[in-house]
C-alpha atoms as a PDB file:
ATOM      1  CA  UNK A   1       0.000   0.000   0.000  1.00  0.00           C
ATOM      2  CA  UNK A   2       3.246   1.976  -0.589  1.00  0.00           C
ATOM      3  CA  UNK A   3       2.054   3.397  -3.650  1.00  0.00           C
ATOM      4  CA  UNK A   4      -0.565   6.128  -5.415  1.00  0.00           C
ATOM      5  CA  UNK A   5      -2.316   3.841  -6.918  1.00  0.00           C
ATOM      6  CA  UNK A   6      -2.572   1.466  -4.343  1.00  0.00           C
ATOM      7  CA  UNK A   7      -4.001   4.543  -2.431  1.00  0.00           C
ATOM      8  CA  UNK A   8      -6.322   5.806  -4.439  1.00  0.00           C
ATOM      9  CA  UNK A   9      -7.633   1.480  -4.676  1.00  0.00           C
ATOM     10  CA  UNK A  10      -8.577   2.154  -1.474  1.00  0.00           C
ATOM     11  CA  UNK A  11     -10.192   4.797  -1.741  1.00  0.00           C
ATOM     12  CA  UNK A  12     -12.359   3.699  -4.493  1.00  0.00           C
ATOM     13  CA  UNK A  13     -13.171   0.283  -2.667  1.00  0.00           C
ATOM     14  CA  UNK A  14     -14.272   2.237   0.543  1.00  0.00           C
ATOM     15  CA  UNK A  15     -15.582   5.389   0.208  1.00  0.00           C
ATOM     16  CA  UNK A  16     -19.118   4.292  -0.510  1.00  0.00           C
ATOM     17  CA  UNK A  17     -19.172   2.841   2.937  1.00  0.00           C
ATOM     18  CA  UNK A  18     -18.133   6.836   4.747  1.00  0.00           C
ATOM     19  CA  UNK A  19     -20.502   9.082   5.526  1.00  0.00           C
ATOM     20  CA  UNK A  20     -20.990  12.322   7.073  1.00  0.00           C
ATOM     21  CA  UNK A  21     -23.277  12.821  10.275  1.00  0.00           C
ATOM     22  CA  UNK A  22     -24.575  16.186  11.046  1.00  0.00           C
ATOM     23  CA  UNK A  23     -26.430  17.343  14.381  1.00  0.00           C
ATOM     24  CA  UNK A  24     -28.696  19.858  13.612  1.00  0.00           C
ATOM     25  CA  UNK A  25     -29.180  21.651  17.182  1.00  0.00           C
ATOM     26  CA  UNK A  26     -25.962  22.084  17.231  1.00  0.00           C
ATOM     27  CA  UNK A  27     -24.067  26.081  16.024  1.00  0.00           C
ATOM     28  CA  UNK A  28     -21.326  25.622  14.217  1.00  0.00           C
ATOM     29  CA  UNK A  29     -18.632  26.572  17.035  1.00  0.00           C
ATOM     30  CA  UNK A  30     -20.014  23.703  19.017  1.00  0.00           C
ATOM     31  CA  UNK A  31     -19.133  21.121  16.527  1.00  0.00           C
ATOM     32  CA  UNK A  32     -22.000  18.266  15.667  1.00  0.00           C
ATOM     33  CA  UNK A  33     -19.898  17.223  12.135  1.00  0.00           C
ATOM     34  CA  UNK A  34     -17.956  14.164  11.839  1.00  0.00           C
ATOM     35  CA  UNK A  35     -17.356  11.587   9.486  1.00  0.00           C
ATOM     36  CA  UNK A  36     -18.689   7.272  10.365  1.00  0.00           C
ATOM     37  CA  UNK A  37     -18.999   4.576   8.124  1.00  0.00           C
ATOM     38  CA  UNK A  38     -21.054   1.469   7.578  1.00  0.00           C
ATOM     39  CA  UNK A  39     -20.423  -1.029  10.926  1.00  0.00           C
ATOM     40  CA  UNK A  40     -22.966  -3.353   9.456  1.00  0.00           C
ATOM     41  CA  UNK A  41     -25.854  -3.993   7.659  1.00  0.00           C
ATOM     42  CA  UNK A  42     -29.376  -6.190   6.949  1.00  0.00           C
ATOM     43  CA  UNK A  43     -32.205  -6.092   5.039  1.00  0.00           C
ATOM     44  CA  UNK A  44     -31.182  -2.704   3.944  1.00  0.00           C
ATOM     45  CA  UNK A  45     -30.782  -0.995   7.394  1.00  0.00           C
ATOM     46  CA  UNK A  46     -27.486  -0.277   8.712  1.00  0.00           C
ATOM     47  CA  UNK A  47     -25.630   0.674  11.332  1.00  0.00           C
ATOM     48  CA  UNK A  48     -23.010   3.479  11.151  1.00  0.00           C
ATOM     49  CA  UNK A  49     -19.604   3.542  13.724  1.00  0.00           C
ATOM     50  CA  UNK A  50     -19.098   7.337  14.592  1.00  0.00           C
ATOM     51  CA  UNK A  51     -17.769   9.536  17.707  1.00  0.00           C
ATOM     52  CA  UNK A  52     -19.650  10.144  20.806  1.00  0.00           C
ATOM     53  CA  UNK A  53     -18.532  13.869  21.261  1.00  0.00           C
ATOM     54  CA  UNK A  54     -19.690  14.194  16.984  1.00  0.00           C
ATOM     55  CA  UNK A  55     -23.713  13.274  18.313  1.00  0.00           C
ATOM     56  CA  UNK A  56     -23.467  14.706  22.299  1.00  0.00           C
ATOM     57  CA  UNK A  57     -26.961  13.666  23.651  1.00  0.00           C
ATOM     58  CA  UNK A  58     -28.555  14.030  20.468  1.00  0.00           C
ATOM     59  CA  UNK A  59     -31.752  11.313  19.829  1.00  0.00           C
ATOM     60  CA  UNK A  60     -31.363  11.731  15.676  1.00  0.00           C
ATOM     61  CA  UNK A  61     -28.685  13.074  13.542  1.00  0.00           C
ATOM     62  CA  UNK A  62     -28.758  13.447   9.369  1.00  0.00           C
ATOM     63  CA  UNK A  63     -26.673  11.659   7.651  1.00  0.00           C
ATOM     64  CA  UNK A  64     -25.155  12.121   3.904  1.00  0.00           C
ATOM     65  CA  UNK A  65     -23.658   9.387   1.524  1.00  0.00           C
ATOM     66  CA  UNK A  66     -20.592   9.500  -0.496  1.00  0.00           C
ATOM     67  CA  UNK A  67     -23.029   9.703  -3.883  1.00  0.00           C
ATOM     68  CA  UNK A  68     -25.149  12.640  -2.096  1.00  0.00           C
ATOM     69  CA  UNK A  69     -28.256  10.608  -1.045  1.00  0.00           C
ATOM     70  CA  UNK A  70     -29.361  11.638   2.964  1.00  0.00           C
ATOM     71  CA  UNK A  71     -31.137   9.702   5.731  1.00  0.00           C
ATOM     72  CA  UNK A  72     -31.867  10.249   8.755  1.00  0.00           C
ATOM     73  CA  UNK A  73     -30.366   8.200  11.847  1.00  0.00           C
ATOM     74  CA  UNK A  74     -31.389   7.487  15.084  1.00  0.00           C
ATOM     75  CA  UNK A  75     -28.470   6.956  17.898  1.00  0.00           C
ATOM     76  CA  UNK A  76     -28.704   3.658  19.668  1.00  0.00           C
ATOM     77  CA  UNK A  77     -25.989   3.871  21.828  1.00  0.00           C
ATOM     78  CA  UNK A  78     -22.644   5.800  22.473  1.00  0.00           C
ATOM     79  CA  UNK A  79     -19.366   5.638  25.446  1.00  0.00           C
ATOM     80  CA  UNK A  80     -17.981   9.115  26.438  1.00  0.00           C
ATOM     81  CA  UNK A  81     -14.951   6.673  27.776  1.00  0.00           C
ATOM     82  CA  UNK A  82     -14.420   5.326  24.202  1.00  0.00           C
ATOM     83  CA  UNK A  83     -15.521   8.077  22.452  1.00  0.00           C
ATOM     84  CA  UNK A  84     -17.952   5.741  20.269  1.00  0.00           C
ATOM     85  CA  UNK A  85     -21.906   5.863  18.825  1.00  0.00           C
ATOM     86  CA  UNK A  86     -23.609   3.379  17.043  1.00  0.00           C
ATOM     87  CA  UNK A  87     -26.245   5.087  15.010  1.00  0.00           C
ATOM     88  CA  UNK A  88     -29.281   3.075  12.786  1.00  0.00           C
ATOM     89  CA  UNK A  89     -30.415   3.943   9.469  1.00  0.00           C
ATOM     90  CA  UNK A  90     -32.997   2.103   7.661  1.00  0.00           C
ATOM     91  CA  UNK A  91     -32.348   3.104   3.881  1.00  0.00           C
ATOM     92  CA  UNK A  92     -28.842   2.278   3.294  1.00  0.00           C
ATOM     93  CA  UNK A  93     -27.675   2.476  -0.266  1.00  0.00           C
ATOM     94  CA  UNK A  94     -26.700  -0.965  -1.313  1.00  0.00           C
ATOM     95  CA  UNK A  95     -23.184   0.309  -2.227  1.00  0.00           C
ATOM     96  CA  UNK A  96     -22.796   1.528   1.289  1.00  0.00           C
ATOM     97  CA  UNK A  97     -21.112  -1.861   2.388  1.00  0.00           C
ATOM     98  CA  UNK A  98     -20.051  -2.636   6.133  1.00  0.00           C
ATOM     99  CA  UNK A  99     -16.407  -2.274   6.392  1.00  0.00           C
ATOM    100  CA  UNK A 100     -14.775  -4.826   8.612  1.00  0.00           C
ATOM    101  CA  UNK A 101     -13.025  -4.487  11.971  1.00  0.00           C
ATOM    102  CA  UNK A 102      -9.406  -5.500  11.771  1.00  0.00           C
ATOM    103  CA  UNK A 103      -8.917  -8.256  14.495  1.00  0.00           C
ATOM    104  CA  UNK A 104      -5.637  -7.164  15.574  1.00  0.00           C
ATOM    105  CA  UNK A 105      -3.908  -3.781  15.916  1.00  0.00           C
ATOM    106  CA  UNK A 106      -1.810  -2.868  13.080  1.00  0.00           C
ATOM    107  CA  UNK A 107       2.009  -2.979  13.691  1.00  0.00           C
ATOM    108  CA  UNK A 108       3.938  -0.431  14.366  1.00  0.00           C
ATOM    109  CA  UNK A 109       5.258   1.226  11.348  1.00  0.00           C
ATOM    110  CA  UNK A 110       2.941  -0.550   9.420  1.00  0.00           C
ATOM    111  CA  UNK A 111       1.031   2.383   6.468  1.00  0.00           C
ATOM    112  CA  UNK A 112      -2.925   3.141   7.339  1.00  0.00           C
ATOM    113  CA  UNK A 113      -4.632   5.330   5.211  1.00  0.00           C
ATOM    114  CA  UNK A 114      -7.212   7.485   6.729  1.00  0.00           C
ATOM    115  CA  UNK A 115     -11.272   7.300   5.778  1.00  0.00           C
ATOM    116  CA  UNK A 116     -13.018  10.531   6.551  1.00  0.00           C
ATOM    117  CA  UNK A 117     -14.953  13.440   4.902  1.00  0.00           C
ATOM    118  CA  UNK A 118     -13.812  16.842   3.854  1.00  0.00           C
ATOM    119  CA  UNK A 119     -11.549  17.830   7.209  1.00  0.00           C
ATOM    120  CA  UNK A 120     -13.636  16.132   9.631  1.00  0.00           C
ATOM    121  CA  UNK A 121     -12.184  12.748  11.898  1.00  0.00           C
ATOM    122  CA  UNK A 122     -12.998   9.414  10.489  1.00  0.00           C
ATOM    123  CA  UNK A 123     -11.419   5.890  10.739  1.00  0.00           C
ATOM    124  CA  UNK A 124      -8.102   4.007   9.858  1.00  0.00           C
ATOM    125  CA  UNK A 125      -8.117   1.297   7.322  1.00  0.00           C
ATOM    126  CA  UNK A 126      -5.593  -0.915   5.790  1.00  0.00           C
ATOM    127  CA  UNK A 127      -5.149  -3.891   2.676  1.00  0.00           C
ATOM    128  CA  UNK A 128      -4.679  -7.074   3.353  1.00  0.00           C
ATOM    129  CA  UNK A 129      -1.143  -8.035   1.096  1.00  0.00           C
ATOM    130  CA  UNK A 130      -2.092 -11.064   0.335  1.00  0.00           C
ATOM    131  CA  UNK A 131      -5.639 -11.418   0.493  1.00  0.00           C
ATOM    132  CA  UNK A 132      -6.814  -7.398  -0.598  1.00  0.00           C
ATOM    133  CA  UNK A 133      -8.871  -7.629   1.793  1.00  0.00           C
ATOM    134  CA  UNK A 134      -9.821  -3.806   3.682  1.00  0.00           C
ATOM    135  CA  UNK A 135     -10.229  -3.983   7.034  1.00  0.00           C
ATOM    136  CA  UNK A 136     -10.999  -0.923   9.709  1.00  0.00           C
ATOM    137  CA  UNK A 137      -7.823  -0.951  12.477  1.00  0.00           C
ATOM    138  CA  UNK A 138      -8.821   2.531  14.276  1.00  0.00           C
ATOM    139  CA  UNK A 139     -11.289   5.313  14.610  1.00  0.00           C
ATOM    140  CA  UNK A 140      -9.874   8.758  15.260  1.00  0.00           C
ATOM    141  CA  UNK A 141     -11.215  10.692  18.548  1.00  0.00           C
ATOM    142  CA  UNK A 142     -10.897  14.336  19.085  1.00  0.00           C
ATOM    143  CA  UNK A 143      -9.294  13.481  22.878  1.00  0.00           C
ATOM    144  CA  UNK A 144      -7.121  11.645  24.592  1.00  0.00           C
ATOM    145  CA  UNK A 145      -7.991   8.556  25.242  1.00  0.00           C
ATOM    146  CA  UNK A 146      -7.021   6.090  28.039  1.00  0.00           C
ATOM    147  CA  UNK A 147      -6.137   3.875  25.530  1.00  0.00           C
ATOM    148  CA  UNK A 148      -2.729   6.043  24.171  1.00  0.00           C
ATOM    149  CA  UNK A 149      -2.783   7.321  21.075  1.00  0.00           C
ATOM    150  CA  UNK A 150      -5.171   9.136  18.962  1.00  0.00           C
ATOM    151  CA  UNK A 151      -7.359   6.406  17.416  1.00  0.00           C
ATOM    152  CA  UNK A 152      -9.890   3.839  19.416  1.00  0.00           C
ATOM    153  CA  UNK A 153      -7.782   0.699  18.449  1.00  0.00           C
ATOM    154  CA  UNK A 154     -10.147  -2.033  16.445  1.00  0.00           C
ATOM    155  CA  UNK A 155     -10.100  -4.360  19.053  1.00  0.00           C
ATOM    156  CA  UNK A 156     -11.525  -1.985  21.246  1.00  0.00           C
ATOM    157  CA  UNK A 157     -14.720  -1.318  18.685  1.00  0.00           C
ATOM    158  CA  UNK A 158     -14.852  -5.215  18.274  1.00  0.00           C
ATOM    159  CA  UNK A 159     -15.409  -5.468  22.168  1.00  0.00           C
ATOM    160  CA  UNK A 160     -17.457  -2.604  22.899  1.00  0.00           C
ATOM    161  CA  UNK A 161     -19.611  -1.491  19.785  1.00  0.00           C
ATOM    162  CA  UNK A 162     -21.681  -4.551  19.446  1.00  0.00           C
ATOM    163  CA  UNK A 163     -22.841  -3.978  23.169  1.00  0.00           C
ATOM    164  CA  UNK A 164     -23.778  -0.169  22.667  1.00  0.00           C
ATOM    165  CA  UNK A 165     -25.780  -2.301  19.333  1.00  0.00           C
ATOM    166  CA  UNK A 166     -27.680  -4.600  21.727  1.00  0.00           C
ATOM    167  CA  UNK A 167     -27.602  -2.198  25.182  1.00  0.00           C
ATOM    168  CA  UNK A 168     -27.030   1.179  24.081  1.00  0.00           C
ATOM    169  CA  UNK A 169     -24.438   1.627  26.506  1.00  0.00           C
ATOM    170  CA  UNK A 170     -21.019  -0.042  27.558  1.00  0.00           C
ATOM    171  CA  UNK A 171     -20.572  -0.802  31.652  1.00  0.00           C
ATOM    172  CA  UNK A 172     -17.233  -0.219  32.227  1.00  0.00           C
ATOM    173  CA  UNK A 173     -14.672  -1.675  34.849  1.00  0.00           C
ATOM    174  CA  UNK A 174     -13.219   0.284  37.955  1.00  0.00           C
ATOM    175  CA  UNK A 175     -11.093   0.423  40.597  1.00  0.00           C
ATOM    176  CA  UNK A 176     -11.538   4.043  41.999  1.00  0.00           C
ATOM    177  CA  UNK A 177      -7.943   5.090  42.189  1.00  0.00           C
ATOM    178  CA  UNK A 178      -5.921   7.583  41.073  1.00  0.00           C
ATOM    179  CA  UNK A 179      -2.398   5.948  39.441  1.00  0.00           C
ATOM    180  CA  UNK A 180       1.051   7.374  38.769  1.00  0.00           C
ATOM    181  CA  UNK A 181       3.208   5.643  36.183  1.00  0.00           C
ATOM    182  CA  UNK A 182       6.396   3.939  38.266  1.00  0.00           C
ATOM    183  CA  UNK A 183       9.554   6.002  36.088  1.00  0.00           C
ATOM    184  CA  UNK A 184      12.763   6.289  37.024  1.00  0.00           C
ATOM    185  CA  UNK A 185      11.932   9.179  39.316  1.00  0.00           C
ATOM    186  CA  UNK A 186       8.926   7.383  40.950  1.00  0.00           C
ATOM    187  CA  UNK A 187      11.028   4.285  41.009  1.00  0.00           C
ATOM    188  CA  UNK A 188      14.082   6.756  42.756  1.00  0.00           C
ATOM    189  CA  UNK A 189      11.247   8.107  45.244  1.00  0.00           C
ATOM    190  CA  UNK A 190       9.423   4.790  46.460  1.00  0.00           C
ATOM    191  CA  UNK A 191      13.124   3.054  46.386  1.00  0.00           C
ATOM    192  CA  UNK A 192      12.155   0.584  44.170  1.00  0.00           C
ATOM    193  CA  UNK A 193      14.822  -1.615  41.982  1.00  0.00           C
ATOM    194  CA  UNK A 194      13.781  -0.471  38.867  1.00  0.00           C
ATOM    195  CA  UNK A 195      10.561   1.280  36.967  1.00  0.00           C
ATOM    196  CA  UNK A 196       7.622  -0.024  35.608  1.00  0.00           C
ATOM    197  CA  UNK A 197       4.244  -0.697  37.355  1.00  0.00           C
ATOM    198  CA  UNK A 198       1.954   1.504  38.392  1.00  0.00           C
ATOM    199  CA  UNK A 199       2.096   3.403  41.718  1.00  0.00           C
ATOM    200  CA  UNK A 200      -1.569   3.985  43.951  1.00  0.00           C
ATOM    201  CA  UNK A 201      -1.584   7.969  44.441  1.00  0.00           C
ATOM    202  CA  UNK A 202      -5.274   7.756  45.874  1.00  0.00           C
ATOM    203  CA  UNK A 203      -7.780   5.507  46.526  1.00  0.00           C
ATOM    204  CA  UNK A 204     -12.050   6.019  46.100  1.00  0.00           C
ATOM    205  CA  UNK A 205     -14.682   4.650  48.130  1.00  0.00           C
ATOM    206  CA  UNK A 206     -14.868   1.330  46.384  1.00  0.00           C
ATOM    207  CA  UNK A 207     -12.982  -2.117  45.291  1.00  0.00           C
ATOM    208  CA  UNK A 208      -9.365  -0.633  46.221  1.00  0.00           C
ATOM    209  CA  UNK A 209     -10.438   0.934  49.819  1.00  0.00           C
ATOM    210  CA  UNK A 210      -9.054  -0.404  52.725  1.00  0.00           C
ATOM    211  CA  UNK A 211      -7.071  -2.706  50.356  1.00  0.00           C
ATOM    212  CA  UNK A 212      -4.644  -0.754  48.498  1.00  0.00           C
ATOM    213  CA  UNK A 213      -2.934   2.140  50.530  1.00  0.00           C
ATOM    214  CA  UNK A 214      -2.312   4.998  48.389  1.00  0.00           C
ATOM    215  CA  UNK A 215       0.476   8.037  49.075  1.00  0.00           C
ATOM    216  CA  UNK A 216       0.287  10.266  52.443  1.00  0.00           C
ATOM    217  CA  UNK A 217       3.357  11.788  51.428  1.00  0.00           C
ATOM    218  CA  UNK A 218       6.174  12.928  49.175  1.00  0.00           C
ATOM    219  CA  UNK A 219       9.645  12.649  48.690  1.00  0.00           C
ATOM    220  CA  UNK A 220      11.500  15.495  46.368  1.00  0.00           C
ATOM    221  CA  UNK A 221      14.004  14.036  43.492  1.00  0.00           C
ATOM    222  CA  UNK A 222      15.875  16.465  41.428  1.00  0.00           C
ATOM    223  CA  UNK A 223      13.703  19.003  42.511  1.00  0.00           C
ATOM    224  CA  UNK A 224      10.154  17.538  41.730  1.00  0.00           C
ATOM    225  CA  UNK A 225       7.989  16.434  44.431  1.00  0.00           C
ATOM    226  CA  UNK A 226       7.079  12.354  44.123  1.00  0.00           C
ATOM    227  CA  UNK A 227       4.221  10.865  45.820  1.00  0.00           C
ATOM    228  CA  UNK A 228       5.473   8.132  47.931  1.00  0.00           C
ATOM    229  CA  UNK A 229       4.020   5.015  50.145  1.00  0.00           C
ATOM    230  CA  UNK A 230       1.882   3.832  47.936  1.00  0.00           C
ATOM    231  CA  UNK A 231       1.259  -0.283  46.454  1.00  0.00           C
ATOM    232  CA  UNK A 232       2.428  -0.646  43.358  1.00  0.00           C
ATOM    233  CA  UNK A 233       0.780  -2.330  40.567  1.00  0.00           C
ATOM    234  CA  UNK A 234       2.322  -4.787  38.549  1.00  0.00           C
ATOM    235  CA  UNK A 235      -0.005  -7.348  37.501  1.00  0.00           C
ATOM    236  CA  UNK A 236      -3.667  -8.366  37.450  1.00  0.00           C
ATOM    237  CA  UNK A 237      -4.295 -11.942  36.881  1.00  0.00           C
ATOM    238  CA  UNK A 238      -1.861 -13.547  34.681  1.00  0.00           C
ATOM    239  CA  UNK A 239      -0.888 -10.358  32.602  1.00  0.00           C
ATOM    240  CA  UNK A 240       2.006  -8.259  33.856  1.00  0.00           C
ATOM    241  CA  UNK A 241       1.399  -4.367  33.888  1.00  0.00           C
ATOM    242  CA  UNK A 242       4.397  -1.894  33.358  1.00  0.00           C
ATOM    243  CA  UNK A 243       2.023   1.193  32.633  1.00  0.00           C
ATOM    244  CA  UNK A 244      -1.548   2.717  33.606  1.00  0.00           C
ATOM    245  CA  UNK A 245      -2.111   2.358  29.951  1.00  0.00           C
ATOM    246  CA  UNK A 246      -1.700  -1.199  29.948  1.00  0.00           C
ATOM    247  CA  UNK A 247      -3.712  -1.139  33.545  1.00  0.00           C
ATOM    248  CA  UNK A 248      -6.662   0.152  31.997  1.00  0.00           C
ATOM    249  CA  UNK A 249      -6.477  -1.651  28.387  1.00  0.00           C
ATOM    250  CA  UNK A 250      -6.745  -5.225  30.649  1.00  0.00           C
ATOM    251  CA  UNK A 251      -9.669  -4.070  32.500  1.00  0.00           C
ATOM    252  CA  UNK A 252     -11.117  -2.884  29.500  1.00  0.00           C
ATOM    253  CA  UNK A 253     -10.839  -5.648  27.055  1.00  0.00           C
ATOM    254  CA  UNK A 254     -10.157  -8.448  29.599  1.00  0.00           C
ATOM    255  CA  UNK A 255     -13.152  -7.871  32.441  1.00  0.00           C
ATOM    256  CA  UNK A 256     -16.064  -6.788  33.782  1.00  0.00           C
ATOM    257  CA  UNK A 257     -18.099  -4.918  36.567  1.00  0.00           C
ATOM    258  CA  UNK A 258     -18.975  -7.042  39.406  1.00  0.00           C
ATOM    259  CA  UNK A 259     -15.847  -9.996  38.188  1.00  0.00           C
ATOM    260  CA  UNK A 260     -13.083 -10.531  40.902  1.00  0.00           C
ATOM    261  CA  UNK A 261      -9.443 -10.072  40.011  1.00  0.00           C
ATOM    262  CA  UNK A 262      -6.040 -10.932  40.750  1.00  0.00           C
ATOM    263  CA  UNK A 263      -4.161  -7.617  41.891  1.00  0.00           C
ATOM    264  CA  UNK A 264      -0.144  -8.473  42.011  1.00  0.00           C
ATOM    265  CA  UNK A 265       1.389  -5.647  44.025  1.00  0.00           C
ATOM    266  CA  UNK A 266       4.673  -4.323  45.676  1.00  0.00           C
ATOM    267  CA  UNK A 267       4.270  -3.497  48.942  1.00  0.00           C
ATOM    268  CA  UNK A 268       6.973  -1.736  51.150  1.00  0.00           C
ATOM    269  CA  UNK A 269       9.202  -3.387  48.407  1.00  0.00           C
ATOM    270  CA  UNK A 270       7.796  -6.632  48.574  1.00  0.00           C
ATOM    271  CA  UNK A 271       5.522  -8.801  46.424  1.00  0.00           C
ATOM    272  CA  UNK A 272       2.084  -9.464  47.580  1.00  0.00           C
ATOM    273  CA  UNK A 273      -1.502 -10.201  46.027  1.00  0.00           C
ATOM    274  CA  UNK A 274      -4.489  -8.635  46.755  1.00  0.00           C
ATOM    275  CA  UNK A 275      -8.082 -10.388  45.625  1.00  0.00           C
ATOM    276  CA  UNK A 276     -10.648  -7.688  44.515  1.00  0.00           C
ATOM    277  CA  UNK A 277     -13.788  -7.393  43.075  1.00  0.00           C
ATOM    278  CA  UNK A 278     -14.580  -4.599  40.388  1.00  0.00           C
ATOM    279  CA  UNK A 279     -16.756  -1.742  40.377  1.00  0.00           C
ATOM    280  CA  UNK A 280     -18.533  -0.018  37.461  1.00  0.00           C
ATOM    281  CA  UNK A 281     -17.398   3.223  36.322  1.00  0.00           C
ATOM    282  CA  UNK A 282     -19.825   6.116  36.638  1.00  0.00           C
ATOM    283  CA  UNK A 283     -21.241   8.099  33.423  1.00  0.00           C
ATOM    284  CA  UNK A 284     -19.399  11.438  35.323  1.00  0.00           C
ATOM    285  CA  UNK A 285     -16.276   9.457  35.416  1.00  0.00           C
ATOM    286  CA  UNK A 286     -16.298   8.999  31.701  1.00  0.00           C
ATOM    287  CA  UNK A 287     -12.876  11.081  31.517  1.00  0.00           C
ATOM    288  CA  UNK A 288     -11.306  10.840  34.754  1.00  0.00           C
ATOM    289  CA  UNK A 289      -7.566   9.944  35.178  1.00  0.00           C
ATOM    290  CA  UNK A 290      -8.596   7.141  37.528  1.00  0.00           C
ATOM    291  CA  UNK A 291      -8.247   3.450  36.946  1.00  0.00           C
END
């Protein structure tokens, strides 16, 4: 995919399937335009992938087709934490095909090309080499997301857009702390062998009180002040954990509300394991730096 041509293949073989959504109630400053594209599809009615900040609380947006035709679609579900919406249409043009989730993140290094309309955020897609196949590895957000980087990775749509489909919302997994990542400063501070992990700065009313002590105090280290005291994360379950991004990726695509887990810690410098059960996030949460 190195190539114009190959480029402009792509584009050919997917464009059908973008769209632009529009939010009427919304002024222009606000925002209300994105770009989505066709998750899936029967019988004629479809169901388009967009962002959840593009249709805010809105019940209906309109929605235009690469050869100019409009509908109008009705949101069925949407995540502030993923930054995902799942709106229905029923007259989908029958070139509008569904464009596949990729089942695994792309490599790194490996070329994307990006799938939106005029200057608005879309998704990532990539060819197959072999098979030519087009398959969907991100969708842009306009945020930061707990997942680093600045696409919702395709494994993450795979797991959560068919529930927004069937519930209209995703329940997601929490601990109620507030994490630090373990760096060579943090590791310096805590006196801990080495980094990597993730340090408890502050723990919620719920599964981590009374269970995980988080930092009382701090410790200054080439003049910046580190929390210190706190466990230290550095595996739940089988799956070792060098980062709060991996923390919350595991607990995203690996568990549930209400599911016990295995919490490996360092404590005081030595390794323990703590046995929790999770909590479910709150809506007001959505964005919260908290695991």
């Amino acid at each position: 995919m190195s190539s114009p041509t190959s480029y402009e293949r792509l584009y050919s073989d997917t464009i059908s399937s973008v769209v632009s959504i529009y939010v009427a109630d919304r002024t222009p400053d606000a925002g209300g335009t994105g770009s989505g594209f066709v998750y899936e599809s029967t019988d004629g009615r479809g169901h388009l992938l967009t962002n959840q900040h593009v249709v805010g609380e809105a019940p209906a947006v309109d929605v235009r087709f690469s050869d100019g035709t409009w509908s109008v679609g009705e949101v069925v579900g949407t995540d502030a934490y993923t930054d995902l919406a799942v709106v229905a249409v029923e007259d989908l043009p029958e070139e509008a095909e569904p464009l596949p989730m990729a089942a695994s993140n792309p490599r790194p290094g490996q070329p994307v090309a990006a799938l939106v309309t005029s200057d608005t955020l879309g998704a990532h897609a990539d060819r197959d080499s072999v098979t030519g196949t087009v398959s969907v590895v991100g969708v842009d957000r306009a945020r930061a997301g707990h997942n680093i980087g600045f696409a919702v990775s395709a494994v993450v749509v795979r797991r959560v857009a068919p529930v927004l489909l069937r519930d209209g919302t995703y329940r997601h997994p929490h601990l109620k702390m507030k994490t630090l990542d373990v760096s060579p400063t943090v590791a310096e501070a805590n006196s801990l062998d080495e980094p990597g992990g993730v340090l408890v700065m502050d723990v919620r009313l719920g599964p981590s009180s009374g269970a995980l002590p988080g930092c009382e105090e701090t410790r200054t280290v080439r003049g910046r002040e580190v929390p210190i005291g706190g466990d230290v994360i550095v595996g739940v379950d089988d799956t070792r954990i060098r980062s709060h991004e991996e923390l919350m990726r595991y607990l995203l695509l690996e568990t549930k509300p209400g599911e016990p887990i295995d919490v490996r810690l360092l404590r005081d410098g030595e390794p323990i394991d703590e046995a929790l059960t999770l909590g479910e996030r709150p809506a007001t949460d959505a964005h919260a730096a908290v695991a």
